[in-house]
Protein backbone atom coordinates (compact mmCIF):
# COMPACT_ATOMS: atom_id res chain seq x y z
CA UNK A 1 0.00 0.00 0.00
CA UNK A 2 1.95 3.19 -1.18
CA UNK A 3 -0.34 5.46 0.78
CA UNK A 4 -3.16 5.85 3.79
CA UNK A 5 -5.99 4.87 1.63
CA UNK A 6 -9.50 6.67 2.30
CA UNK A 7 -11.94 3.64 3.17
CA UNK A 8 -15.92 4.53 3.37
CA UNK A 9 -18.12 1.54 4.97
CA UNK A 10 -21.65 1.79 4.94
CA UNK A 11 -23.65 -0.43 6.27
CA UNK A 12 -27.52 -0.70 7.27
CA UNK A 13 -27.80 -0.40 10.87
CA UNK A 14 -24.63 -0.30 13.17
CA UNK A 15 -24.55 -1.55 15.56
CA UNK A 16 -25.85 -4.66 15.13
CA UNK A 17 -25.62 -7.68 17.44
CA UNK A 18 -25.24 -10.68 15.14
CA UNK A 19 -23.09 -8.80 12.27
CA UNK A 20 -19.48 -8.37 14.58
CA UNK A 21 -17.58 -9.54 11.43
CA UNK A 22 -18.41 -6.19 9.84
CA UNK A 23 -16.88 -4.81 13.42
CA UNK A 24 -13.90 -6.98 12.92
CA UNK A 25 -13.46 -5.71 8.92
CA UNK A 26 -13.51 -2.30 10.33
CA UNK A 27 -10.88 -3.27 12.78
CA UNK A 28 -8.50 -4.82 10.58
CA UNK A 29 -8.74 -2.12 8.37
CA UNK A 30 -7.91 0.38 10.51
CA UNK A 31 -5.16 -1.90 12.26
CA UNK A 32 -3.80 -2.17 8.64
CA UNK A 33 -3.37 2.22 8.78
CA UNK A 34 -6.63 2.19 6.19
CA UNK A 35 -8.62 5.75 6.75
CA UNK A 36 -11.72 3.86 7.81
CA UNK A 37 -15.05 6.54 7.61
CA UNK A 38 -18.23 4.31 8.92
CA UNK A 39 -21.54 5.28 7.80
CA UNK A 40 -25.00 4.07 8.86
CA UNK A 41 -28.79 4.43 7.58
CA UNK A 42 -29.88 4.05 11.28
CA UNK A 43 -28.48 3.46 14.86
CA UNK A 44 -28.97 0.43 16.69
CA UNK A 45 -29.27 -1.33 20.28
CA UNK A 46 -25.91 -0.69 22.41
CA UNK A 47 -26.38 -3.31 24.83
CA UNK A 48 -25.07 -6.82 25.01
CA UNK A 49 -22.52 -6.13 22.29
CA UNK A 50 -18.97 -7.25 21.89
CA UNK A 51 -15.66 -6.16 23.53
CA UNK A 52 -14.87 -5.64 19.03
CA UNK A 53 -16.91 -2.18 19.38
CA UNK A 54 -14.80 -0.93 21.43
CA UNK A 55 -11.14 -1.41 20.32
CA UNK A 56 -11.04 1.77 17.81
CA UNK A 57 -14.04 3.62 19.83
CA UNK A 58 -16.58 2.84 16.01
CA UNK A 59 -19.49 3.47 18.42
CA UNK A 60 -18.71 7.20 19.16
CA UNK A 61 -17.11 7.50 15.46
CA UNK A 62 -19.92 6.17 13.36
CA UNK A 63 -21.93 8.70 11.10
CA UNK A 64 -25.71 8.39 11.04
CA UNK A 65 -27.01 9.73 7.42
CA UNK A 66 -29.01 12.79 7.36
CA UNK A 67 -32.61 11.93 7.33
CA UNK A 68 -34.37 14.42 4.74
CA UNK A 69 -37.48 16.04 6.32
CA UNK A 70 -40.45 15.51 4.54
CA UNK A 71 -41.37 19.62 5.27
CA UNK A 72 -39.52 22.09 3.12
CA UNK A 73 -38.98 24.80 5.30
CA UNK A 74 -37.58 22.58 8.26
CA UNK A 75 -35.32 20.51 5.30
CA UNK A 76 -34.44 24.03 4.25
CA UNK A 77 -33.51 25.31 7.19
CA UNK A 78 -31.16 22.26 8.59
CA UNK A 79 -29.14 22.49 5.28
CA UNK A 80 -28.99 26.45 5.79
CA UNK A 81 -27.67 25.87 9.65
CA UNK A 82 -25.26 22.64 7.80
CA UNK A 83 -23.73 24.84 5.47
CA UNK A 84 -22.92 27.56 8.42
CA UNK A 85 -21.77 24.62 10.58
CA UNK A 86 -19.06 23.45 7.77
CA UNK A 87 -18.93 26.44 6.05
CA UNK A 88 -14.76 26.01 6.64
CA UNK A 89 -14.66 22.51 5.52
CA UNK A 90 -17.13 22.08 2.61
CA UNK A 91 -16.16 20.96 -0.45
CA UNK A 92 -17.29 23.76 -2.62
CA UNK A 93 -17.81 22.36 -6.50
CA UNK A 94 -19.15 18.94 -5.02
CA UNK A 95 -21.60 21.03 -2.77
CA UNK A 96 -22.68 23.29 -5.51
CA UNK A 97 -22.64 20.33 -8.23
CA UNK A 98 -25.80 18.83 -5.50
CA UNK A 99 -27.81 22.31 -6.19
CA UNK A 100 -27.56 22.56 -10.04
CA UNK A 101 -30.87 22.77 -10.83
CA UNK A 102 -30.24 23.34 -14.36
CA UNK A 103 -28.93 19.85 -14.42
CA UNK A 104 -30.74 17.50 -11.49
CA UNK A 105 -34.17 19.79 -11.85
CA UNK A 106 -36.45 18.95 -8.90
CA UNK A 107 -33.85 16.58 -7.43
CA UNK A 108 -31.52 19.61 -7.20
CA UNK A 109 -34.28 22.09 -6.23
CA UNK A 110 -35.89 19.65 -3.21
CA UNK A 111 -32.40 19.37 -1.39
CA UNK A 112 -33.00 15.63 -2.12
CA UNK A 113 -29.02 15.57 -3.89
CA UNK A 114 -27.35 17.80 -0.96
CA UNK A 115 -28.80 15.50 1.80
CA UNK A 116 -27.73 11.96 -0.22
CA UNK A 117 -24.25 13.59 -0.69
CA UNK A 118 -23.84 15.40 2.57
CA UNK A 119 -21.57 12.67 4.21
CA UNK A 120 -19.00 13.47 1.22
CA UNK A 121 -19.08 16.69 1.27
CA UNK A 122 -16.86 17.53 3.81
CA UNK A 123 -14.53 14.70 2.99
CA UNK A 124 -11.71 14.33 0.26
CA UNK A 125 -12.84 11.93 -2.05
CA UNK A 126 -13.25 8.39 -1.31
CA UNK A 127 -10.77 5.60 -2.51
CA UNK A 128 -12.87 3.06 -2.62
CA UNK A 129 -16.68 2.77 -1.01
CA UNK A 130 -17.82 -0.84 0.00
CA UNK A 131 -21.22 -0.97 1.01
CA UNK A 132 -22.68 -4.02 2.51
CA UNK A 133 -25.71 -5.31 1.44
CA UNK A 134 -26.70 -4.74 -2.09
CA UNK A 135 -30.05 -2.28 -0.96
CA UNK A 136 -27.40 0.18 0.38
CA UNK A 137 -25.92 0.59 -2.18
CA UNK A 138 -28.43 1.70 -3.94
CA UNK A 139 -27.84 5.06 -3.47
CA UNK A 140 -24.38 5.24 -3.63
CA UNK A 141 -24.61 3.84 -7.16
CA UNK A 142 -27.25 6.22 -8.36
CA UNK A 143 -25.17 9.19 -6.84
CA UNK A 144 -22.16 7.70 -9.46
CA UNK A 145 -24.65 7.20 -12.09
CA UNK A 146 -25.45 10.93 -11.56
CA UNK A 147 -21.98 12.06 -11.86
CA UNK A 148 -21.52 13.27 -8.24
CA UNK A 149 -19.05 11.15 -6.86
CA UNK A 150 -15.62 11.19 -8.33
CA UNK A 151 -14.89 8.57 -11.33
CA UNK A 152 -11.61 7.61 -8.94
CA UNK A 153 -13.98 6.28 -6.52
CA UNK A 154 -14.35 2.80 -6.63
CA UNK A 155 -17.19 1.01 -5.03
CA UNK A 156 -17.41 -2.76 -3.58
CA UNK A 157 -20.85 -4.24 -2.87
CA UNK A 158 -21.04 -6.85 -0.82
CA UNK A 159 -24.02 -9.35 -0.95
CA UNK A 160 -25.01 -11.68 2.25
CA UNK A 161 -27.85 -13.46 0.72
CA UNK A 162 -30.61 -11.91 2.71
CA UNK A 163 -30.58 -9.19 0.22
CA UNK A 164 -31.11 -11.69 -2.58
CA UNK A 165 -34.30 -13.64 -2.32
CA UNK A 166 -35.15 -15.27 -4.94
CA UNK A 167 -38.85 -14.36 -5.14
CA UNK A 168 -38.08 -11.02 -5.71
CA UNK A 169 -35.76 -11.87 -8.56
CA UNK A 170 -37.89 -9.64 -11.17
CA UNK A 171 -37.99 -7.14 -8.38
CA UNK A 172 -34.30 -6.82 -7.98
CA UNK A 173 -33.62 -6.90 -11.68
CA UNK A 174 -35.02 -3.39 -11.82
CA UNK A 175 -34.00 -2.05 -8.59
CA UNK A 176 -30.12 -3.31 -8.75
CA UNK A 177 -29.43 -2.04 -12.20
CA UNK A 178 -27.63 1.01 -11.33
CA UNK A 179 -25.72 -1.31 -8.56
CA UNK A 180 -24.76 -3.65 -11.14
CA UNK A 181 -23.75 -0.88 -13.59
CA UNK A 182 -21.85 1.02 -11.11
CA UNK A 183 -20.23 -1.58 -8.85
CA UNK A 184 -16.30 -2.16 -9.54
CA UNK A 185 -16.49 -5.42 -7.64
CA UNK A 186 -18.84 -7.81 -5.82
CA UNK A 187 -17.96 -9.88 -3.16
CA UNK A 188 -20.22 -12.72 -1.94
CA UNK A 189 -19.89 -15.47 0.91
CA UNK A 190 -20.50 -18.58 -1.03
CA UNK A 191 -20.62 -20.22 -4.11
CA UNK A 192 -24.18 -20.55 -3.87
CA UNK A 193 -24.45 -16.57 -3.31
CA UNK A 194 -21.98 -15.77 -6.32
CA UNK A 195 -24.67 -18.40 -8.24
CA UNK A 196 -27.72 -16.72 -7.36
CA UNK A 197 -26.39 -13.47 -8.01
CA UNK A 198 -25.58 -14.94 -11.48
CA UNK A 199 -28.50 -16.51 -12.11
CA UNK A 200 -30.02 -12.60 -11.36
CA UNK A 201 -27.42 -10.65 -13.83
CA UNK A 202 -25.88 -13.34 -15.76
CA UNK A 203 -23.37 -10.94 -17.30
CA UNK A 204 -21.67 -10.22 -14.50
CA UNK A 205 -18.06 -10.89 -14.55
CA UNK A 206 -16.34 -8.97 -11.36
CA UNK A 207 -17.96 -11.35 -8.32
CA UNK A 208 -15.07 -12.53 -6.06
CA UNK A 209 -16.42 -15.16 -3.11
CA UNK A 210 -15.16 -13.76 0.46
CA UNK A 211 -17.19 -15.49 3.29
CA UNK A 212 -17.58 -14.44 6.66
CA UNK A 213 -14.47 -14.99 8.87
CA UNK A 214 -13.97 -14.94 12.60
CA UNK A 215 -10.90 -14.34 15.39
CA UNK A 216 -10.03 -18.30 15.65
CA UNK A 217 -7.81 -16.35 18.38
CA UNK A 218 -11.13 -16.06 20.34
CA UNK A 219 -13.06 -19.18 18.95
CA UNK A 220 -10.37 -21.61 20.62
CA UNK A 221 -11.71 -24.57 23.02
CA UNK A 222 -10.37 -24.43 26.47
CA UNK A 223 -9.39 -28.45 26.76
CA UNK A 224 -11.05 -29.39 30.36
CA UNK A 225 -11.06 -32.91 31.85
CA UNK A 226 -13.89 -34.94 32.74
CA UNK A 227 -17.15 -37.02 32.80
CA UNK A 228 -19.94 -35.97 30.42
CA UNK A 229 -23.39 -38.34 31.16
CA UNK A 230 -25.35 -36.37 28.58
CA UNK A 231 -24.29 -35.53 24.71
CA UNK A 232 -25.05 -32.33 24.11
CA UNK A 233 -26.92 -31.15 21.00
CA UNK A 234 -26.79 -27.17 19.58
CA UNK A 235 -29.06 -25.70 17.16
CA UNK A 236 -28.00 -21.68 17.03
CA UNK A 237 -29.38 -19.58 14.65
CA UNK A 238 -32.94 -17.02 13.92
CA UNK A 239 -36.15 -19.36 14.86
CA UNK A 240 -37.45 -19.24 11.35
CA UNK A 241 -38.39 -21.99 8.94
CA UNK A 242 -35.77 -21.51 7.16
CA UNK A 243 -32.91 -22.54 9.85
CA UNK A 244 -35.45 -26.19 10.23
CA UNK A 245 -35.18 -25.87 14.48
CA UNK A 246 -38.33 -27.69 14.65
CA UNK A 247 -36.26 -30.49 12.53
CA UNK A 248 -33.99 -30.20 14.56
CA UNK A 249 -36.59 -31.06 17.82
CA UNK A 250 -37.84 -34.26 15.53
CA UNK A 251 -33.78 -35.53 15.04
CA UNK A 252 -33.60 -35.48 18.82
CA UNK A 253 -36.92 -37.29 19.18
CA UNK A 254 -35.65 -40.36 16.82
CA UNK A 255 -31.81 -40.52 18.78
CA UNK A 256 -34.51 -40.70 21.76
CA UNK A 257 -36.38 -43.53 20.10
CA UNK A 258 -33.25 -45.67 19.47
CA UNK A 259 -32.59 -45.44 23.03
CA UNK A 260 -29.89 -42.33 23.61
CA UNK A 261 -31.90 -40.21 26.30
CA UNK A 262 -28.90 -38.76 27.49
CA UNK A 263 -28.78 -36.42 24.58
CA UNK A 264 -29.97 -32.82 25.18
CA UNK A 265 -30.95 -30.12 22.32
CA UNK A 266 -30.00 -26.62 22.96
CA UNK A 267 -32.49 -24.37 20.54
CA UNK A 268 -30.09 -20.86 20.73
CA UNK A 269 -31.91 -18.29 19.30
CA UNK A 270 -35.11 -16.11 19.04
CA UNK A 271 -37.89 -15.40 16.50
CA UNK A 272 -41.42 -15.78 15.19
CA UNK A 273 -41.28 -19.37 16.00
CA UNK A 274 -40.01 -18.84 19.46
CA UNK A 275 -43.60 -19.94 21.01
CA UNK A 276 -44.59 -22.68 18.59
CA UNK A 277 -41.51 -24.69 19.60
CA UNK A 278 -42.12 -24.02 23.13
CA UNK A 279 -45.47 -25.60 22.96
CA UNK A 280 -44.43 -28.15 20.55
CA UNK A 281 -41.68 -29.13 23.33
CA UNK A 282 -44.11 -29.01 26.57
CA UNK A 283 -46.58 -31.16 24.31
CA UNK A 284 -44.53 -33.84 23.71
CA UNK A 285 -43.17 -33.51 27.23
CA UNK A 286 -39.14 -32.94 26.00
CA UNK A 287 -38.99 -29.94 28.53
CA UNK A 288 -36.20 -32.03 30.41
CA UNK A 289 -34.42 -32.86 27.06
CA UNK A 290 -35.29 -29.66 25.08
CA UNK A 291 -34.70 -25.62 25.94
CA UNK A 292 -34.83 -23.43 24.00
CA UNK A 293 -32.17 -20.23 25.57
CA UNK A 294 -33.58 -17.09 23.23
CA UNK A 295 -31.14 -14.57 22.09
CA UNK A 296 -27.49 -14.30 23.07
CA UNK A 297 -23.61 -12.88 22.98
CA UNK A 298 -20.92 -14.55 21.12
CA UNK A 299 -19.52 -14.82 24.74
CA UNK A 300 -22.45 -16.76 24.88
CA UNK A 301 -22.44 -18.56 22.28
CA UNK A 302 -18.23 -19.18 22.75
CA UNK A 303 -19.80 -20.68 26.09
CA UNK A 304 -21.82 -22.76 24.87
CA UNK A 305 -19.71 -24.27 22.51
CA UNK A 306 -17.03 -25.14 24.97
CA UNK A 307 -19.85 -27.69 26.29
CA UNK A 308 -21.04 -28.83 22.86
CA UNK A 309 -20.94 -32.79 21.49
CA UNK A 310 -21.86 -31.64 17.69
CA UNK A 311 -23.68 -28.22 16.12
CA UNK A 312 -27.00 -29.81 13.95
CA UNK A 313 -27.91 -27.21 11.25
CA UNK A 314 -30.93 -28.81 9.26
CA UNK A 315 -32.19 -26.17 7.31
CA UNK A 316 -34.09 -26.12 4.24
CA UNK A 317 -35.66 -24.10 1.33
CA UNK A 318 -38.31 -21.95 2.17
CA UNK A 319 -41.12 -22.85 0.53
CA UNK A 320 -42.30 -19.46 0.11
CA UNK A 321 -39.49 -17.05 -0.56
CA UNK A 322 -37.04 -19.99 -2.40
CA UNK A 323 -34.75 -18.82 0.13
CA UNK A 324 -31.61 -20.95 1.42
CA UNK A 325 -28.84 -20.23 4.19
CA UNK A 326 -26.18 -18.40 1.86
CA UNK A 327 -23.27 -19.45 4.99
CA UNK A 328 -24.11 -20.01 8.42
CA UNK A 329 -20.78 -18.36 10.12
CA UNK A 330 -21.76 -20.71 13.32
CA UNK A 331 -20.40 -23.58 11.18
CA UNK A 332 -17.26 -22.34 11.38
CA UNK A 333 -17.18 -21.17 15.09
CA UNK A 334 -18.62 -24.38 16.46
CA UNK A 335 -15.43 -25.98 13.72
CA UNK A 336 -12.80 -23.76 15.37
CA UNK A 337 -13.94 -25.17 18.91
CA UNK A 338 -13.27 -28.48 17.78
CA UNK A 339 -16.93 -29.11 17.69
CA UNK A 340 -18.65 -31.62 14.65
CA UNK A 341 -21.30 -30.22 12.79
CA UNK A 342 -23.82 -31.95 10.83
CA UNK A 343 -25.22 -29.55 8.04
CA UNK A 344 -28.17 -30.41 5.40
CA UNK A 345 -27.12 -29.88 1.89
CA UNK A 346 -29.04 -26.54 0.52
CA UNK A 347 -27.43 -23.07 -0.07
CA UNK A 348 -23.73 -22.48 1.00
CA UNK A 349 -23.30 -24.46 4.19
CA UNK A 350 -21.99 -27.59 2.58
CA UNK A 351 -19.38 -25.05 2.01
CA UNK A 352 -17.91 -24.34 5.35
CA UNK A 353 -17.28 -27.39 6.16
CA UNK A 354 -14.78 -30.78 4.65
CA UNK A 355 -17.56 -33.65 4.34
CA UNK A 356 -16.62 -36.95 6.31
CA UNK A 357 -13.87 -35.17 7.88
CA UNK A 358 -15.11 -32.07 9.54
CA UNK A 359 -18.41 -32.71 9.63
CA UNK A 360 -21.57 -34.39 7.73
CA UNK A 361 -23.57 -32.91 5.10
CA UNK A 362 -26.93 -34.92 4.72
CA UNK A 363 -30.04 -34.16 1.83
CA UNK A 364 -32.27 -31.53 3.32
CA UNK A 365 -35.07 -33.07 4.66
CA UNK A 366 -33.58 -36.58 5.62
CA UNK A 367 -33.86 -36.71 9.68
CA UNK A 368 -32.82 -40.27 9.61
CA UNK A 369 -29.80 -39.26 7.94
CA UNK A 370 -29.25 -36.46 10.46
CA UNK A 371 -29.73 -38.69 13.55
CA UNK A 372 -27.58 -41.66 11.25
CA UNK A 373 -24.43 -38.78 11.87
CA UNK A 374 -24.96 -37.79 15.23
CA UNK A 375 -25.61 -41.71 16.01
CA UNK A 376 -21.83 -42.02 14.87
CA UNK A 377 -20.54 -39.19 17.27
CA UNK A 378 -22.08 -40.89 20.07
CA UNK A 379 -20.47 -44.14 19.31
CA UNK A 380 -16.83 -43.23 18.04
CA UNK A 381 -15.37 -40.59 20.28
CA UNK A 382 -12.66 -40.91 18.29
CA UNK A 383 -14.30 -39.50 15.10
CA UNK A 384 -15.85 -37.22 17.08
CA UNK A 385 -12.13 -36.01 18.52
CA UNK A 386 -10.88 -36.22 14.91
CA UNK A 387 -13.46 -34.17 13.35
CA UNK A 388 -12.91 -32.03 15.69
CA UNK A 389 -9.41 -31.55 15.48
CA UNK A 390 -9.21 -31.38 11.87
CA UNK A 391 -12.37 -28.38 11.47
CA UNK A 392 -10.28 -26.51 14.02
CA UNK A 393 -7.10 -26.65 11.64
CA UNK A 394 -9.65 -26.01 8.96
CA UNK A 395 -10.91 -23.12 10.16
CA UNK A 396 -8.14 -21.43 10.92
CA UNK A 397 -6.62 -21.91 7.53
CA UNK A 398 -9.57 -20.87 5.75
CA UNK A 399 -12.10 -18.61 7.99
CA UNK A 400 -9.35 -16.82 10.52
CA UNK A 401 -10.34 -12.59 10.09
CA UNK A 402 -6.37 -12.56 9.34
CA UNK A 403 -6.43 -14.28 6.15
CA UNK A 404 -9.59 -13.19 4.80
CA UNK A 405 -8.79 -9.48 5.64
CA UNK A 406 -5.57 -10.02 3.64
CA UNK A 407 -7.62 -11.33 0.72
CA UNK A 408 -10.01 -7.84 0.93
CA UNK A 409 -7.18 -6.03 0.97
CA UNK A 410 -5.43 -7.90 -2.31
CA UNK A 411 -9.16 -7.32 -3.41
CA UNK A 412 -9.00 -3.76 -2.80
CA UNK A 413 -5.54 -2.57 -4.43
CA UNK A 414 -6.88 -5.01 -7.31
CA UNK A 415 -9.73 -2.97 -8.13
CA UNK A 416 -8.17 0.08 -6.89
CA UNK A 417 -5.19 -0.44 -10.07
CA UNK A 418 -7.12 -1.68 -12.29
């Protein structure tokens, strides 16, 4: 890197409980002597979060967009009092290019420009911009398409899957096209989220697949001694049909059936399903073999793990939206704590994960298969020490934030020179 280059992330809502990897980007970047400007659409929760927030101080330093007031001569006024406020840093030929009502018309006229490029205009011009999640960079790419952000800029978009369901394909076809005309490079987590974004915009070429890493530092089992009478079961993830946790109640009724009642499920999450599985569980009277623990940490979830026999993640297709789990980053936690994990075969899990030697993938929908795997663990603690053993070293080679944050960064002076 032959200079401090001028990094903008924006991302939805920050912060955000379950997304500390885009903490941990923002971290390495910075650690790396990147000029890291974070941006956010909307504030979120500060509690319960991660000792990550803190390290560069990203919750006092995070801008919050302007929010353009729907009355005129309020909107008015706040730009009037914003341009007195920065009147001694404003860039002066980007602000006035925002008012040009000879060129943008109403958009010009309505402040509409000024308030979607108020975040740059106090700031030399961007490097590079990498948004994160294609719907935030909507915006972004129209202001290029407009001719308002400088042609030097480069911007990244990064898709997670949740902003690509595929029933709103011929929605998205419409409403990405400036973000696939503008964007210099997309990164995905998968190969099932580069092929669905494919299968969207088959022409595009510039898709590079960077999956969700973690601090294998942090994700490392404490080795402990001892007796275990029960084998303990996780299921971690949102309480949707998508993520299959009520499967994941019926695999632990058929290990019950072929006699192992000392296993124990651990449902870790929350959502709209969060009461149907309790009732599900207190009618078929599991209550002593099944809880359900709601939302947590990743202290929490590091916790958990250290007392975990294998991670079960049985999801499936939903029906409705043709969505699939584009990575599952819990797969490669519950790895790098030595713990097997036993994954069904749709979207990008099978992935994460070496099959027969880090884990089991099994055909969506197949409990028997599911409870076949786990029925192995039980039996061989040896396979279930090797498996163990071996995702850790996987992990770390593949997953660690160190080695992906290298690849973003080969990513970044790729685009950046090209």
């Amino acid at each position: 890197m032959k200079k401090s280059r001028k990094i903008a992330i924006v991302v939805g809502t920050f912060p955000v409980i379950s997304q500390t990897f885009i903490v941990n980007q923002v971290n390495a970047l910075i650690d790396k002597g990147y000029n890291v400007n974070l941006y956010a659409f909307k504030k979120g929760e500060y509690e319960n979060l991660h000792q990550s927030y803190i390290k560069h101080n990203l919750l006092e330093k995070v801008n919050v967009f302007k929010r353009m007031n729907s009355n005129y001569a309020i909107r008015f006024i706040d730009f009037v009092l914003w341009t007195v406020k920065n009147a001694f840093k404003i860039k002066w030929n980007r602000y006035f290019k925002t008012l040009n009502i000879f060129k943008y018309g109403k958009e010009a006229y309505s402040l509409k420009l000024f308030y979607g490029m108020h975040w740059c205009l106090v700031e030399d011009d961007f490097d590079i911009i990498h948004v994160h999640f294609a719907h935030n960079a909507y915006f972004v790419a129209y202001l290029k398409t407009l001719g308002l952000l400088s042609e030097k800029t480069k911007l990244i978009t990064t898709i997670h899957g949740y902003d690509l369901i595929p029933s709103k394909s011929n929605y998205y076809k419409n409403a990405y096209r400036n973000i696939y005309n503008k964007t210099d490079l997309f990164t995905v987590n998968s190969l099932y989220t580069k092929a669905q974004l494919q299968k969207l915009e088959p022409q595009l070429k510039n898709i590079s697949v960077l999956p969700v890493g973690l601090d294998t530092a942090y994700f490392s089992k404490i080795e402990t001694a001892g007796f275990k009478s029960t084998f303990e079961i996780l299921f971690c993830g949102r309480l949707i049909t998508l993520k299959g946790p009520e499967l994941a109640i019926r695999i632990t009724e058929l290990l019950l059936a072929r006699g192992y009642n000392h296993v124990r499920l651990h449902l870790l999450g929350d959502g709209p399903l969060y009461q149907d599985l309790q009732t599900i569980i207190r009618d078929k009277k599991l209550d002593e073999i099944i809880t359900i623990e709601g939302k947590f940490t990743q202290e929490e979830l590091k916790s958990k793990l250290e007392k975990t026999n294998v991670l079960i993640m049985p999801g499936i297709k939903d029906e409705k939206t043709g969505q699939e789990e584009a990575q599952g980053l819990v797969i490669q936690e519950a790895q790098a704590m030595k713990v097997p994990v036993v994954v069904s075969d749709v979207g990008g899990m099978k992935y994460g994960l070496i099959p027969n030697e880090t884990g089991f993938v099994v055909e969506a929908g197949n409990l028997e298969g599911f409870a076949d795997c786990i029925e192995k663990l039980i039996l061989d603690k040896s396979l279930a020490k090797s498996m163990g053993e071996s995702g850790a070293k996987y992990v770390k080679q593949n997953f660690d934030n160190r080695i992906l944050i290298k690849r973003l960064i080969d990513l970044y002076e790729s685009v950046l020179n090209s």
